[in-house]
N, C-alpha and C. Protein backbone atom coordinates (compact mmCIF):
# COMPACT_ATOMS: atom_id res chain seq x y z
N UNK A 1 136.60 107.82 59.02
CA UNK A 1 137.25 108.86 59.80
C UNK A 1 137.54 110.08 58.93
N UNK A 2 136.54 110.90 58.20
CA UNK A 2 136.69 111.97 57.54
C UNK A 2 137.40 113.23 58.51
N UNK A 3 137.43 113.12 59.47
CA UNK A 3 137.57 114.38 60.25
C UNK A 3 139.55 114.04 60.64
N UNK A 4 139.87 113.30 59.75
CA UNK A 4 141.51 113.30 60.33
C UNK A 4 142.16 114.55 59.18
N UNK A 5 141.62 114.50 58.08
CA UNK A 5 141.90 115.11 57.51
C UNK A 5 141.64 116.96 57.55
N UNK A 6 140.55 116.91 58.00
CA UNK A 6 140.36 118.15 58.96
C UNK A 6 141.04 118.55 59.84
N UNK A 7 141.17 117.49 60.33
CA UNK A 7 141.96 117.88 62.21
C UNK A 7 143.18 118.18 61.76
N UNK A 8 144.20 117.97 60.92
CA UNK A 8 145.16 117.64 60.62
C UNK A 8 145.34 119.04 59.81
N UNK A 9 144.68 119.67 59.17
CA UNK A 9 144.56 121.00 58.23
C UNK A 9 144.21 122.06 59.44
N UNK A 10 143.37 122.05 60.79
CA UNK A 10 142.63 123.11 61.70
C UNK A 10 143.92 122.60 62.91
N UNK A 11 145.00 122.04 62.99
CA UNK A 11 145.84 121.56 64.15
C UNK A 11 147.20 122.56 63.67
N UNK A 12 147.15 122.64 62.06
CA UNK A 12 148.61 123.18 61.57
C UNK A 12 147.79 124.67 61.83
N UNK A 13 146.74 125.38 61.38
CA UNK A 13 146.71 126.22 61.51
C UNK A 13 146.15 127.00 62.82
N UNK A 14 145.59 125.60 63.54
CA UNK A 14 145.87 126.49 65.13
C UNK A 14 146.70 126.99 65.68
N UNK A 15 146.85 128.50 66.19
CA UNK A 15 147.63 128.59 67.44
C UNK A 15 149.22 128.75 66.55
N UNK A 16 148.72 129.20 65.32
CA UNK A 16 150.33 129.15 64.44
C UNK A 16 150.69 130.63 64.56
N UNK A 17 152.10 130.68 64.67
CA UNK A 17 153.13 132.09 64.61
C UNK A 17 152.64 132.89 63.14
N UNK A 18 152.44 132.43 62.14
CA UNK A 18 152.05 132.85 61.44
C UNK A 18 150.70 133.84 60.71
N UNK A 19 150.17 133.85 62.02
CA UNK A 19 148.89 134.02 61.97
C UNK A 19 148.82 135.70 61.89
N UNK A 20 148.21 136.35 61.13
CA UNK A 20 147.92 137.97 61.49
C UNK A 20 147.70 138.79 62.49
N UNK A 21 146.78 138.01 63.32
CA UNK A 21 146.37 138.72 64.69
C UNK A 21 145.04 137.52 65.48
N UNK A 22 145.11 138.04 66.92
CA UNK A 22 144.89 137.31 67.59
C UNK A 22 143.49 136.44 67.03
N UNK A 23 142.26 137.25 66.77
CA UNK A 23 141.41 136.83 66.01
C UNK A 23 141.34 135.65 64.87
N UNK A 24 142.38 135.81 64.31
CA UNK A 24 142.18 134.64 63.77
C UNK A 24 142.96 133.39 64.16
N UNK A 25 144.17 133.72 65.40
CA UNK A 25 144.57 132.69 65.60
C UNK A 25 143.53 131.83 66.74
N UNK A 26 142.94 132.40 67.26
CA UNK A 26 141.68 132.23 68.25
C UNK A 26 140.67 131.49 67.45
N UNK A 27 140.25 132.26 66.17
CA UNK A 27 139.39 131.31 65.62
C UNK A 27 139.55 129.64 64.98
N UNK A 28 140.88 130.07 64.52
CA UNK A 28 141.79 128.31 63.83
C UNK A 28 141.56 127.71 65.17
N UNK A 29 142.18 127.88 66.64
CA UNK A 29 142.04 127.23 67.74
C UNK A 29 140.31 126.47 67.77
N UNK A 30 139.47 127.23 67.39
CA UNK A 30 138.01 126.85 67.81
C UNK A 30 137.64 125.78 66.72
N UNK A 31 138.59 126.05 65.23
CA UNK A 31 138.42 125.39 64.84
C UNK A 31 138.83 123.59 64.99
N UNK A 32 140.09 124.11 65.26
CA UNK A 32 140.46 122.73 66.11
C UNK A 32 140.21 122.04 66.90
N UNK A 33 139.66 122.90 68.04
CA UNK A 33 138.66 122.23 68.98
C UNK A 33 137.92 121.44 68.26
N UNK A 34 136.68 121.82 67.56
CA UNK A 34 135.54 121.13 67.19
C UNK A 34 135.82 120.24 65.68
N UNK A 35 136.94 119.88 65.77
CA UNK A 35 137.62 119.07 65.02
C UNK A 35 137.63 117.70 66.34
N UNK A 36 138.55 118.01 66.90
CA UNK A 36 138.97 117.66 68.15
C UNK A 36 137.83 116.32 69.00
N UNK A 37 136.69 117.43 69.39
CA UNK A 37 135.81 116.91 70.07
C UNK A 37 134.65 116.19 69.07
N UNK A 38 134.29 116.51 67.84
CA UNK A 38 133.78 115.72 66.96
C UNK A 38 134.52 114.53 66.87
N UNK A 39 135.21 114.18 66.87
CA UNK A 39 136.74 112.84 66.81
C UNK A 39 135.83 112.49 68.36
N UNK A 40 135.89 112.95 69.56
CA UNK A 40 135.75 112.37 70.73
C UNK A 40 133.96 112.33 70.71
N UNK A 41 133.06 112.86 70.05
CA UNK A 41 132.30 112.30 70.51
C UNK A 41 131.55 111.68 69.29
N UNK A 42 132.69 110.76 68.31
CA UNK A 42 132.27 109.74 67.40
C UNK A 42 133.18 108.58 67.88
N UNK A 43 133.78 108.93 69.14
CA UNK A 43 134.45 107.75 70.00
C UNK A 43 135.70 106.86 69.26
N UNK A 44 136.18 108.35 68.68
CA UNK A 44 137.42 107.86 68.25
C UNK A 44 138.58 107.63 68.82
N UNK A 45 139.20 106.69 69.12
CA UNK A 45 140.24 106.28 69.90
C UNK A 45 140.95 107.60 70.18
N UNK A 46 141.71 107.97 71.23
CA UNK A 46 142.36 109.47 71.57
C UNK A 46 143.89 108.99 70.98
N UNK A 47 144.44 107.51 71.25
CA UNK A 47 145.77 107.38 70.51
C UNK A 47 145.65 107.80 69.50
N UNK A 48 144.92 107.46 68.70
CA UNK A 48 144.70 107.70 67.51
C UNK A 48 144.42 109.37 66.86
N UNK A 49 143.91 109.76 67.63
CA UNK A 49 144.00 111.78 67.68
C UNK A 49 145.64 111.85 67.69
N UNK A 50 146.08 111.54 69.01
CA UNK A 50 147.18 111.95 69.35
C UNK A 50 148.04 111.59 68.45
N UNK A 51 148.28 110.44 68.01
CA UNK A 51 148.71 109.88 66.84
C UNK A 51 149.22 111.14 65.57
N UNK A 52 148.06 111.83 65.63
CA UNK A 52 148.29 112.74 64.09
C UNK A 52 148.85 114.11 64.55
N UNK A 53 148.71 114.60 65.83
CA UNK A 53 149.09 115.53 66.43
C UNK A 53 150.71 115.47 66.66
N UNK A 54 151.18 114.42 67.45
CA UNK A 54 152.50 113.90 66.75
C UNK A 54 153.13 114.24 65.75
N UNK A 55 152.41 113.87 64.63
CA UNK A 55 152.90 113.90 62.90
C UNK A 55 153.60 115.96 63.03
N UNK A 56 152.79 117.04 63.38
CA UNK A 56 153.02 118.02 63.56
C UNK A 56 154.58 118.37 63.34
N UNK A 57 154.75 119.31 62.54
CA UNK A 57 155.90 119.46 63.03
C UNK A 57 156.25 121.06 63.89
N UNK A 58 155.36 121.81 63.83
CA UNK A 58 155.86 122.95 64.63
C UNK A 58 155.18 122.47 66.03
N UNK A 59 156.15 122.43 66.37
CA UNK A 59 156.10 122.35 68.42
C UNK A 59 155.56 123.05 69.16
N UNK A 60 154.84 124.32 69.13
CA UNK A 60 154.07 125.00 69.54
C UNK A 60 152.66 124.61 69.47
N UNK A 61 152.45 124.41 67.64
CA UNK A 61 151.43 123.80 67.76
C UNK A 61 150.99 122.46 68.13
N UNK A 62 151.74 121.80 68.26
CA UNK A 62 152.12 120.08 68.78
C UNK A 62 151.04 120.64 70.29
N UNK A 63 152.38 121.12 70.90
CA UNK A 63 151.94 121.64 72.06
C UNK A 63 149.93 121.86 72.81
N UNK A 64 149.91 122.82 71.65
CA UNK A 64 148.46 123.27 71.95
C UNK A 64 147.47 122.24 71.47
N UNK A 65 147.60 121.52 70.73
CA UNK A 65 146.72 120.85 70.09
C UNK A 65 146.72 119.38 71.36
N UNK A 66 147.91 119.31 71.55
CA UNK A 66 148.05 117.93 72.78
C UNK A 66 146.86 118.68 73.64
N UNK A 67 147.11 119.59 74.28
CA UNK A 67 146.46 120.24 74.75
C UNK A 67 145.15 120.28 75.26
N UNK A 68 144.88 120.72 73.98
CA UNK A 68 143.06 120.33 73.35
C UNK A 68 142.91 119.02 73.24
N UNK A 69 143.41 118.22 72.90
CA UNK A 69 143.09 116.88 72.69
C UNK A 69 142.56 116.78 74.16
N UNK A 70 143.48 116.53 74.94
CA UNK A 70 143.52 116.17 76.53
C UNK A 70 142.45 116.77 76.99
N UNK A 71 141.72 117.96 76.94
CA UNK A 71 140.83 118.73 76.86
C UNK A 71 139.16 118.19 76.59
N UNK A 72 139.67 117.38 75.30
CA UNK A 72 138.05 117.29 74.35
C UNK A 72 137.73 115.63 75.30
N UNK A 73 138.80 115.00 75.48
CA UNK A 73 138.87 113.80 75.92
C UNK A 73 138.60 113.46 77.57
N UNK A 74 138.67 114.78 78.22
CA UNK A 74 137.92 114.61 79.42
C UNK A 74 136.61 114.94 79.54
N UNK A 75 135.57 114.94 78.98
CA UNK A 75 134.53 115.38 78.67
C UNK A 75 133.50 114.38 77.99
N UNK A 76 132.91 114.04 78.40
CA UNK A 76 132.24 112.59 78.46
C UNK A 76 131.45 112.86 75.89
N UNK A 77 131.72 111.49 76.40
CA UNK A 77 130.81 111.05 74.72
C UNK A 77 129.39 111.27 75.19
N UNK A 78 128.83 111.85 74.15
CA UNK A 78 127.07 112.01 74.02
C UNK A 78 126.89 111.08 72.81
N UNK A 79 125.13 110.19 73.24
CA UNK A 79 124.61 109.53 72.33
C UNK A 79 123.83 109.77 71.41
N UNK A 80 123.10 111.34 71.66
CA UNK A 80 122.46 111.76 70.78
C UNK A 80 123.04 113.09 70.06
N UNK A 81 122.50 113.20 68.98
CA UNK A 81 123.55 114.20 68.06
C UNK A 81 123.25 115.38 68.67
N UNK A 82 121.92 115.53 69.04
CA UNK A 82 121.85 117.06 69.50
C UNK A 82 122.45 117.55 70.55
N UNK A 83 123.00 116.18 71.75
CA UNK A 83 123.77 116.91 72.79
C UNK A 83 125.40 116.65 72.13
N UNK A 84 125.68 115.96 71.02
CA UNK A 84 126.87 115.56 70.67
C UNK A 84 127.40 117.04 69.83
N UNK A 85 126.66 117.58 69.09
CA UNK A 85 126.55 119.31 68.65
C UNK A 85 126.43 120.39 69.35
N UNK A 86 126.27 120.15 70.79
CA UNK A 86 125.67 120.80 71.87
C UNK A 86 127.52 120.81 72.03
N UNK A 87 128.18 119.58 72.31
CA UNK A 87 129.59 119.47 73.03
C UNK A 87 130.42 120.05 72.43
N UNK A 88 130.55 120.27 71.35
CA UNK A 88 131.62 120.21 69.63
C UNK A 88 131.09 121.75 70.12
N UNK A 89 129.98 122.56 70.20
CA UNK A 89 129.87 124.04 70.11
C UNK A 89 130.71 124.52 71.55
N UNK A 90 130.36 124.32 72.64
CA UNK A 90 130.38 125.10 73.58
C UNK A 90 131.92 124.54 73.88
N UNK A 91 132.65 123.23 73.71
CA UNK A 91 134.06 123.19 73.62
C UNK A 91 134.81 124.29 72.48
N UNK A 92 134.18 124.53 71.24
CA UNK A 92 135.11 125.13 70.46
C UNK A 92 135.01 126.81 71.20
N UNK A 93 133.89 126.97 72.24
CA UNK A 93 133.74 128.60 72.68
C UNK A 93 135.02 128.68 73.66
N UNK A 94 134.60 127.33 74.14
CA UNK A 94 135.55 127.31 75.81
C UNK A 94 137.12 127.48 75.29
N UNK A 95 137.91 126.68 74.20
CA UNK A 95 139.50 127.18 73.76
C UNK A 95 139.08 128.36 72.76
N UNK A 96 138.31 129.02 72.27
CA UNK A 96 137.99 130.18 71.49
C UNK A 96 138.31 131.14 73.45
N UNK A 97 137.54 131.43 74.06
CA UNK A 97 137.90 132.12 74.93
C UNK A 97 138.96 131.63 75.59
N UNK A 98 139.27 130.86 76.13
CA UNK A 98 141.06 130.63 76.79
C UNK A 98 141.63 131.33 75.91
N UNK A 99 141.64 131.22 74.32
CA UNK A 99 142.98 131.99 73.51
C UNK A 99 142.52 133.42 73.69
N UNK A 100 141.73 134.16 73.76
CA UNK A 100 140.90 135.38 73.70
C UNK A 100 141.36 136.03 74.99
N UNK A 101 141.43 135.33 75.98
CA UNK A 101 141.95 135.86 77.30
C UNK A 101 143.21 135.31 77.32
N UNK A 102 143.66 134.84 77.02
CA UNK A 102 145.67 134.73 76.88
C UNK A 102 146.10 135.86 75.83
N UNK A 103 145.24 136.31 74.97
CA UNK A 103 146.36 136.94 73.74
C UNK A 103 145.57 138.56 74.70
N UNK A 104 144.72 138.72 75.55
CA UNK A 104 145.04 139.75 76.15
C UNK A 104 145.54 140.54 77.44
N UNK A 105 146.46 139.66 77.45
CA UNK A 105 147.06 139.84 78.90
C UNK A 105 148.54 140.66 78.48
């Protein structure tokens, strides 16, 4: 499970107050996504996502990342890598644009 340690580094910096401007908090989000959905389509238990999302301690990002989890996890597992790279891309576009159209309203 190399990617907990990822998820866990792209979850603190998603969607964080800290962030400069929308752009990059949009991009940490995409990154998290495809953190996210790589975990779901190597059929990693979702307790077990959720599990580390938990650990979080800023609540906002808790928040968003539950979020995404819930997100990557309705979206079926692929058996072959090319549609499993296919999922991990066009999920990290799909919360890349949700944050893109929330931070301009």
């Amino acid at each position: 499970m190399k990617f907990l340690g990822r998820f866990t580094v792209a979850a603190l910096l998603a969607m964080s107050a800290h962030m400069a401007n929308a752009g990059d908090m949009c991009a940490n989000a995409g990154e998290a996504a495809k953190a996210v959905m790589r975990a779901r389509q190597n059929n990693t238990d979702m307790s077990t996502v959720m599990a580390i999302v938990e650990k979080q301690e800023d609540e906002a990002v808790k928040k968003v990342t539950r979020q995404i989890v819930m997100m990557a996890y309705s979206q079926p597992a692929y058996e072959t890598d090319e549609m499993q790279q296919k999922a991990i891309a066009e999920f990290s576009n799909t919360v890349q644009l949700a944050c893109y159209q929330g931070t301009n309203k």
